[in-house]
Structures are given as structure tokens and as C-alpha cells.
C-alpha atoms as a PDB file:
ATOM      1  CA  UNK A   1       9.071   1.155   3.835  1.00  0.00           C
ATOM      2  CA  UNK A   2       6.530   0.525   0.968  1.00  0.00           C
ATOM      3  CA  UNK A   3       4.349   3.619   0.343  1.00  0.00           C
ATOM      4  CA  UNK A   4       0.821   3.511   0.059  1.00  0.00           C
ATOM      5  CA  UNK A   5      -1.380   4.248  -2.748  1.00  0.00           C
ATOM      6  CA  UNK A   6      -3.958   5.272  -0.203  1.00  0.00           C
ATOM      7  CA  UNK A   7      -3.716   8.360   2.150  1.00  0.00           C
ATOM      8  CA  UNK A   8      -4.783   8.165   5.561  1.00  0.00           C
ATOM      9  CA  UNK A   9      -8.055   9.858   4.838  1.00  0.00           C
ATOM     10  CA  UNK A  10      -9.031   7.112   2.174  1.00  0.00           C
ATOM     11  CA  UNK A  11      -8.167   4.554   4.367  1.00  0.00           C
ATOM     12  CA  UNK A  12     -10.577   5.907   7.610  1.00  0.00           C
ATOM     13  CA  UNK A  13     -13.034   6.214   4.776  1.00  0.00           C
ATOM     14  CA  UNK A  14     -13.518   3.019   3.526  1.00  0.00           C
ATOM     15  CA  UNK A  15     -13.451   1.503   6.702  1.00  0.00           C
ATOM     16  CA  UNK A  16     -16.419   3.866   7.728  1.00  0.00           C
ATOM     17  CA  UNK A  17     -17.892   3.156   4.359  1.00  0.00           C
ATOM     18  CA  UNK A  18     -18.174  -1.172   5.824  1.00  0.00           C
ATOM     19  CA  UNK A  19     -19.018  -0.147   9.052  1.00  0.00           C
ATOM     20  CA  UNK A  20     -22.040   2.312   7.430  1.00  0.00           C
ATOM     21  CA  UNK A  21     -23.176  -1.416   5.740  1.00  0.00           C
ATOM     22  CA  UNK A  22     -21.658  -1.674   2.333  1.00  0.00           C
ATOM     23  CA  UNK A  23     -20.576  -4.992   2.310  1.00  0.00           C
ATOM     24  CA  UNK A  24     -16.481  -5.826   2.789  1.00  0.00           C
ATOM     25  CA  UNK A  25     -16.145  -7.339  -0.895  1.00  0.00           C
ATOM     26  CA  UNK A  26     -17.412  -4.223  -2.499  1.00  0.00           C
ATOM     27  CA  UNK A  27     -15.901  -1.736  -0.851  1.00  0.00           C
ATOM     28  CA  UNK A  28     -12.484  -3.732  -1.670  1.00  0.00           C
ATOM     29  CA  UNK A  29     -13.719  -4.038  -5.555  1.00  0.00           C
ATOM     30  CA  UNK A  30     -14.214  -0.067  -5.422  1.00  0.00           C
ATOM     31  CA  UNK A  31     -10.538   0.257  -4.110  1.00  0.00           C
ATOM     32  CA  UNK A  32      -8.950  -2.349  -6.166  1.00  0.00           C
ATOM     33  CA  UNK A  33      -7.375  -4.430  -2.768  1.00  0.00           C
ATOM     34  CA  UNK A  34      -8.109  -7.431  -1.346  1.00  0.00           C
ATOM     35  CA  UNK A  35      -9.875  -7.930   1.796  1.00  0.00           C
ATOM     36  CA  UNK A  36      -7.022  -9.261   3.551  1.00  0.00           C
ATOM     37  CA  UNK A  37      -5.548  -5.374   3.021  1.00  0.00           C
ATOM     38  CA  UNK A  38      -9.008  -3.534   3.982  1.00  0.00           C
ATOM     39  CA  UNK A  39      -9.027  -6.220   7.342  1.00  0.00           C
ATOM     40  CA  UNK A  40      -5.150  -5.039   7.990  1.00  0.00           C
ATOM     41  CA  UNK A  41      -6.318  -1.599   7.261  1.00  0.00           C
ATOM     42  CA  UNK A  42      -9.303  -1.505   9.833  1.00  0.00           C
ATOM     43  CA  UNK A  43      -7.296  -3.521  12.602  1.00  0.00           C
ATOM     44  CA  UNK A  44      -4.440  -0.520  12.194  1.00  0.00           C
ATOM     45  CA  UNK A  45      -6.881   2.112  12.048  1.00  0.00           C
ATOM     46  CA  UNK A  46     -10.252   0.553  13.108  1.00  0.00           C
ATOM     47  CA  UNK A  47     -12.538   3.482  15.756  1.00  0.00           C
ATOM     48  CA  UNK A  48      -9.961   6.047  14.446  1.00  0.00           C
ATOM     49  CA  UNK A  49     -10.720   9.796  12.764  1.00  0.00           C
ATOM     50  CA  UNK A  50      -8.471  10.987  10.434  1.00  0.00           C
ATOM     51  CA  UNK A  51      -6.965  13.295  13.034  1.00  0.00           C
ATOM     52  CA  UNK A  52      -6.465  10.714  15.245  1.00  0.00           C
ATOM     53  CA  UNK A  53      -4.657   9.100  12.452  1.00  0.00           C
ATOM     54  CA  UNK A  54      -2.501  12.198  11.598  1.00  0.00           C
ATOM     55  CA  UNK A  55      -1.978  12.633  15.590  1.00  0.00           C
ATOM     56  CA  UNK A  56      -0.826   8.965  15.491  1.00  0.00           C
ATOM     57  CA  UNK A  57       1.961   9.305  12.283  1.00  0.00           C
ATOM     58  CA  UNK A  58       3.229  12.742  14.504  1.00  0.00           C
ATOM     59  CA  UNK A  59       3.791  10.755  17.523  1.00  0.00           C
ATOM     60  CA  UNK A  60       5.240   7.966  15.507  1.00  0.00           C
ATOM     61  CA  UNK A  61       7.646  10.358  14.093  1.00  0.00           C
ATOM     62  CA  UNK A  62       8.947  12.108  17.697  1.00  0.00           C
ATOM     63  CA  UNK A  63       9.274   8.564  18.744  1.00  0.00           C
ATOM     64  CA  UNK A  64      11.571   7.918  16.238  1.00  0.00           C
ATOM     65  CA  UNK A  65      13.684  10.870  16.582  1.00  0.00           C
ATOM     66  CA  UNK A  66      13.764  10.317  20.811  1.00  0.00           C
ATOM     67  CA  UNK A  67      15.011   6.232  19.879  1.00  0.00           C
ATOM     68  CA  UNK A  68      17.956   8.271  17.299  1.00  0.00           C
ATOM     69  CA  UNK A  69      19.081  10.510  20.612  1.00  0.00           C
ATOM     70  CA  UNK A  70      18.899   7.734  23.187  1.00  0.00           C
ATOM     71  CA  UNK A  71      21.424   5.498  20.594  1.00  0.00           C
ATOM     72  CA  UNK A  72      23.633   8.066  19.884  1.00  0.00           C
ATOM     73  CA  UNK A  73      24.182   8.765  23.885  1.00  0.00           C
ATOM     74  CA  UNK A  74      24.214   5.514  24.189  1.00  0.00           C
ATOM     75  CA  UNK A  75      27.012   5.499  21.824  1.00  0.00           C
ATOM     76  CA  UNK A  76      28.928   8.083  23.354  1.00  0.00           C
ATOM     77  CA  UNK A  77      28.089   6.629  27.088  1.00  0.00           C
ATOM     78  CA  UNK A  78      30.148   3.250  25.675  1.00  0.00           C
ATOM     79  CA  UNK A  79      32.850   5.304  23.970  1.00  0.00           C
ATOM     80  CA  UNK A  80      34.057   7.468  26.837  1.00  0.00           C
ATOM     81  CA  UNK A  81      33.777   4.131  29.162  1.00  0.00           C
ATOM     82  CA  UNK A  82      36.075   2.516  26.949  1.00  0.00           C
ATOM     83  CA  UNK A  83      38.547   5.699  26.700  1.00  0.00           C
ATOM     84  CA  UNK A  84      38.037   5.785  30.904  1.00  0.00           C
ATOM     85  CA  UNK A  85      38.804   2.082  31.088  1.00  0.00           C
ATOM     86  CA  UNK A  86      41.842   2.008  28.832  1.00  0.00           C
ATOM     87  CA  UNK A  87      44.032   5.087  30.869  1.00  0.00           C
ATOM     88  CA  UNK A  88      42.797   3.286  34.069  1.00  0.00           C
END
């Protein structure tokens, strides 16, 4: 995964900077992106506080750990099948 130049903080910023009514082009020009990354920005992160945002990445994480246990049983569930099945 590419990482960002931009934390999470900058990112809610900016967006609250457009929706406070600095135009889209210069708050892009500021940050040195294009408005086609500020528009994927606010759709991501669009209504969001930064602790949201943190909350978010923290659930995102435990989500990814949970899918790593449920493919490992799964993996085990389909090895001991396949040991059952073969002294049948």
C-alpha cells in the first residue's frame, strides 16, 4: 500500500478548509494535489473528525487481524478433514 504524504489530520483539514468556502482549486494548489485526489479524499473522509478517522484506521486494523484468524481456522478446519477423510 502506497503511503501518504498527508496524515489523517491534514486530510479532514483541507476538506473543512472547501467546505468553510475556499474554493476546491486553491485549496489543491496549497497542497500540491490535484482535485481528483482532494474529491477521493472528501468522498473517503467527507462529515468525518479526525477521531472518527483514527476510530476508523483502529477498526480497520482489528478487522484485519479477525479475517487472519478466520483463514488460518479455516486452514486447519480443511486440513484435519482431509487427514479424517484419508484413514476413513
Amino acid at each position: 500500500m502506497k503511503k501518504t504524504r498527508f496524515t489523517e489530520g491534514q486530510i479532514v483539514a483541507a476538506i473543512k478548509k472547501q467546505e468553510s468556502g475556499i474554493s476546491t482549486k486553491e485549496v489543491c494548489r496549497e497542497l500540491g494535489i490535484s482535485e481528483a485526489t482532494f474529491y477521493n479524499w472528501k468522498a473517503k473522509y467527507g462529515g468525518m473528525e479526525v477521531s472518527d478517522v483514527k476510530r476508523m484506521k483502529e477498526m480497520e486494523a482489528e478487522l484485519s487481524q479477525y479475517k487472519k484468524i478466520v483463514a488460518e481456522l479455516t486452514f486447519e478446519n480443511r486440513a484435519m478433514k482431509g487427514l479424517i477423510e484419508k484413514k476413513l
